[in-house]
Each structure stands twice: as C-alpha cells, then as structure tokens.
C-alpha atoms as a PDB file:
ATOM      1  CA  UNK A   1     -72.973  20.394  -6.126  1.00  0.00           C
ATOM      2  CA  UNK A   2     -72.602  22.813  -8.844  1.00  0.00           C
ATOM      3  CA  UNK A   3     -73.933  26.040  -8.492  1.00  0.00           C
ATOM      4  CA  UNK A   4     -76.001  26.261 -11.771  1.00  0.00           C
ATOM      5  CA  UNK A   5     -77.772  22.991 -10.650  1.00  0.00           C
ATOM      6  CA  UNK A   6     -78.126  24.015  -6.734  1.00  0.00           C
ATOM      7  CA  UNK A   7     -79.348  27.014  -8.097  1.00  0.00           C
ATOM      8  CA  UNK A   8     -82.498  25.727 -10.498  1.00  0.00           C
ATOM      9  CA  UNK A   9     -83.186  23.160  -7.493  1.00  0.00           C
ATOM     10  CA  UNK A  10     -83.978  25.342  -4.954  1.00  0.00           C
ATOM     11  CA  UNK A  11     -85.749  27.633  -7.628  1.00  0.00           C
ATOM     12  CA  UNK A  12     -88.073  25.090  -7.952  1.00  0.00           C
ATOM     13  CA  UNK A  13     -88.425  23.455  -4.738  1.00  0.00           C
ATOM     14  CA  UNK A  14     -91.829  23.517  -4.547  1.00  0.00           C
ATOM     15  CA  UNK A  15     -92.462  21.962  -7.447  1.00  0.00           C
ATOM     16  CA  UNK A  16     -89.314  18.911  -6.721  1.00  0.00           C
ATOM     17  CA  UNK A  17     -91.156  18.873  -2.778  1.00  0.00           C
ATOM     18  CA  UNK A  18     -94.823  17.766  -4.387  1.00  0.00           C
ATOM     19  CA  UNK A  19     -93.154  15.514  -7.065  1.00  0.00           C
ATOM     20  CA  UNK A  20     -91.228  13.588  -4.078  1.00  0.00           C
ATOM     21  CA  UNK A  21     -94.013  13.410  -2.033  1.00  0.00           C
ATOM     22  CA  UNK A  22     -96.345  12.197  -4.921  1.00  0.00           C
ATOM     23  CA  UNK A  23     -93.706   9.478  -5.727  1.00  0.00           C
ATOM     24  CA  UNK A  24     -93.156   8.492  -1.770  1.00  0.00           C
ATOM     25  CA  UNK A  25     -97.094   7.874  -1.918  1.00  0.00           C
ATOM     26  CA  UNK A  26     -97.288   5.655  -4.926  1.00  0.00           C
ATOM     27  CA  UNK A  27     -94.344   3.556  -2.860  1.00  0.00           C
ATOM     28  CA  UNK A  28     -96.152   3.805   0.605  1.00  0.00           C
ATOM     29  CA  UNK A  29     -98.655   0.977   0.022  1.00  0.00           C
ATOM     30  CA  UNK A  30     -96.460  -1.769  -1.044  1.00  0.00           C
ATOM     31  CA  UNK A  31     -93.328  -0.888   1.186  1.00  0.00           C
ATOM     32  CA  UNK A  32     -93.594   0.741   4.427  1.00  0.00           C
ATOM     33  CA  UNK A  33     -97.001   1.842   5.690  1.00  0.00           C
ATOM     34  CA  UNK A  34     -98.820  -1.332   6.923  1.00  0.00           C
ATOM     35  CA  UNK A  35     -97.421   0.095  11.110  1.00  0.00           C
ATOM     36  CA  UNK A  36     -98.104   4.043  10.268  1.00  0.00           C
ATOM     37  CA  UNK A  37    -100.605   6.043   9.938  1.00  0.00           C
ATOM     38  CA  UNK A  38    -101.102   8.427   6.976  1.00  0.00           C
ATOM     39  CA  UNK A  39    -100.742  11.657   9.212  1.00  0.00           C
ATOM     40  CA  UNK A  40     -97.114  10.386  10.758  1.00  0.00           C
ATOM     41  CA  UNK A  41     -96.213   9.398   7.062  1.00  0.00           C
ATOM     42  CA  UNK A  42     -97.025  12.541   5.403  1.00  0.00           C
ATOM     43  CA  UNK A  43     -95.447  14.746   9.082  1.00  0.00           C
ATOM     44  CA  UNK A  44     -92.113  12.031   8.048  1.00  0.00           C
ATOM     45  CA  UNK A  45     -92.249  13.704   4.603  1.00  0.00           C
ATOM     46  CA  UNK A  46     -92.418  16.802   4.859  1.00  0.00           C
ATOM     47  CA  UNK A  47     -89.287  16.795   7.301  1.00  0.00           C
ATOM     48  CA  UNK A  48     -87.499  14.116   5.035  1.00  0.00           C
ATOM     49  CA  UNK A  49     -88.095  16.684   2.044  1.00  0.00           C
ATOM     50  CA  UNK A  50     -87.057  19.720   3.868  1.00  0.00           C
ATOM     51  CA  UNK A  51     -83.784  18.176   5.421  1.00  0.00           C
ATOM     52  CA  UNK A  52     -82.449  16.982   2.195  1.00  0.00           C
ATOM     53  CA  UNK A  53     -83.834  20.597   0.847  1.00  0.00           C
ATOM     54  CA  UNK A  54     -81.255  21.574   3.825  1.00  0.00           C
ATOM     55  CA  UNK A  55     -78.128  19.271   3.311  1.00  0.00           C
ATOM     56  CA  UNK A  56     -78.849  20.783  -0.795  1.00  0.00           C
ATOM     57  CA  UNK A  57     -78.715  24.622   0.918  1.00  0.00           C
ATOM     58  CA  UNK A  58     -75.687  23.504   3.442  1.00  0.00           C
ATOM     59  CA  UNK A  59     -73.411  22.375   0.513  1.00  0.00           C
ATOM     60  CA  UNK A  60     -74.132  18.805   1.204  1.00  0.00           C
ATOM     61  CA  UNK A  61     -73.849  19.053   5.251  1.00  0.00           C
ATOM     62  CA  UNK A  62     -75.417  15.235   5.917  1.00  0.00           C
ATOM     63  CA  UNK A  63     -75.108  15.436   9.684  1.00  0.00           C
ATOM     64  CA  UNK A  64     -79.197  16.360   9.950  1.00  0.00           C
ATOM     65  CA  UNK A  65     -79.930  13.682   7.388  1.00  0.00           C
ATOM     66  CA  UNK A  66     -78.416  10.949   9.503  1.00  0.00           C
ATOM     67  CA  UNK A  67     -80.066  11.835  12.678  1.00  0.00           C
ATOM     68  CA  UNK A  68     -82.852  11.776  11.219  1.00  0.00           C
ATOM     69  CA  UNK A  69     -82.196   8.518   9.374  1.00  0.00           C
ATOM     70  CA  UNK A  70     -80.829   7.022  13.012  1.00  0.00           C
ATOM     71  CA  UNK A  71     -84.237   8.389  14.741  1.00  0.00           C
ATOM     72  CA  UNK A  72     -86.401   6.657  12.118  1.00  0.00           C
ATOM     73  CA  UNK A  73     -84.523   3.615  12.421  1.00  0.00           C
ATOM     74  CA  UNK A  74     -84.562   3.866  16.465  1.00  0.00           C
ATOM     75  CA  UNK A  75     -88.375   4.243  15.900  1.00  0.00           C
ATOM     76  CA  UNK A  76     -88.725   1.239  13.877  1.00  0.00           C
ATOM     77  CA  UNK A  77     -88.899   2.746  10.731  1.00  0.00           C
ATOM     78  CA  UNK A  78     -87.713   0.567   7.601  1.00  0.00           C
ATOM     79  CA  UNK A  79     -84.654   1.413   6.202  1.00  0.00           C
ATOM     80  CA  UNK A  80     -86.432   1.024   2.699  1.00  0.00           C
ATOM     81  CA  UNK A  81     -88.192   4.156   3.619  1.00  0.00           C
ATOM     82  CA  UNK A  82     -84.728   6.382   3.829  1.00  0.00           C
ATOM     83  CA  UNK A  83     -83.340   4.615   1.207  1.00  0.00           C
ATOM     84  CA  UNK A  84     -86.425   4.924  -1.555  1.00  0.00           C
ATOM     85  CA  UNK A  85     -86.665   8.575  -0.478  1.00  0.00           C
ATOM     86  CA  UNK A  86     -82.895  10.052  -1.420  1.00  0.00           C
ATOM     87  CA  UNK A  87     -83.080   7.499  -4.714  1.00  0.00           C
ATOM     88  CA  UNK A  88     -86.712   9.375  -5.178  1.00  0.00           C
ATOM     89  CA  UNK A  89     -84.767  12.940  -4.837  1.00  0.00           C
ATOM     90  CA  UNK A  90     -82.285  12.393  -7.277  1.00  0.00           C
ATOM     91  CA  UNK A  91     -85.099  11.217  -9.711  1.00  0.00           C
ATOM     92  CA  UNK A  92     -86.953  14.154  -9.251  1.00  0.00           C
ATOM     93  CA  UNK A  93     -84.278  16.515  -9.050  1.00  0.00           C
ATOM     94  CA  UNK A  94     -82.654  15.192 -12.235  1.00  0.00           C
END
C-alpha cells in the first residue's frame, strides 16, 4: 500500500471505523443477522474493523484476518458477512 494513502487512512481511522460500521448496519437486516444478536454483531465489528485497521498497519499481514474469517465461518457465520465487510472497507477507504 502506498505510504501517502496508508498514511491519510490511519489519520482518519476513526472517521473510516464509524463509516464501515454504519454501512455493515444498513446490510445487517437483509443479509446476515436473522441467528445474531445485535450485541455479538456490533462485538464482530469492532474486531473485523480493527483487524483490517491491523493487516493496513502490518503492511498487508492477512494471517489475523483469516483466522478470524476461519473462526466466523467455524461459528456459523455467513461468508457474506466477511466478504461485504472488506468490499465495505475499500468503499470507505477510497
């Protein structure tokens, strides 16, 4: 990832973090909540958000991003669910 652009992201993570979240919420009804409850979905979030915030600050490192994609899977999870939320982060990041 170039520098420049690594740079603004994680200037403005906070701002990238809420849009994500706001967009994973508008998705939640139709897709992936009808088995979880809005506390695990929002816990799933946050730790979705902050381990692609840490593959951005490893230089890409996506070893923590698939364990947490195989655990979520494991659990049950759709795969929609990873899948909307990295094509969310490059929206919001972009």
């Amino acid at each position: 990832m170039d520098r420049k652009f690594k740079g603004i992201v994680l200037e403005n993570s906070d701002i990238i973090v809420q849009k994500w979240i706001d967009e994973i919420d508008s998705l939640k009804t139709s897709n992936y909540s009808s088995s979880v409850t809005d506390e695990l979905l929002e816990s799933t979030n946050r730790e979705f958000v902050n381990i692609i915030f840490s593959s951005i600050k490893d230089e890409g490192d996506t070893k923590q991003l698939k364990e947490f994609a195989e655990k979520l899977i494991n659990l049950g999870w759709q795969v929609s669910y990873i899948t909307d939320g990295l094509q969310v982060s490059g929206r919001v990041t972009g």
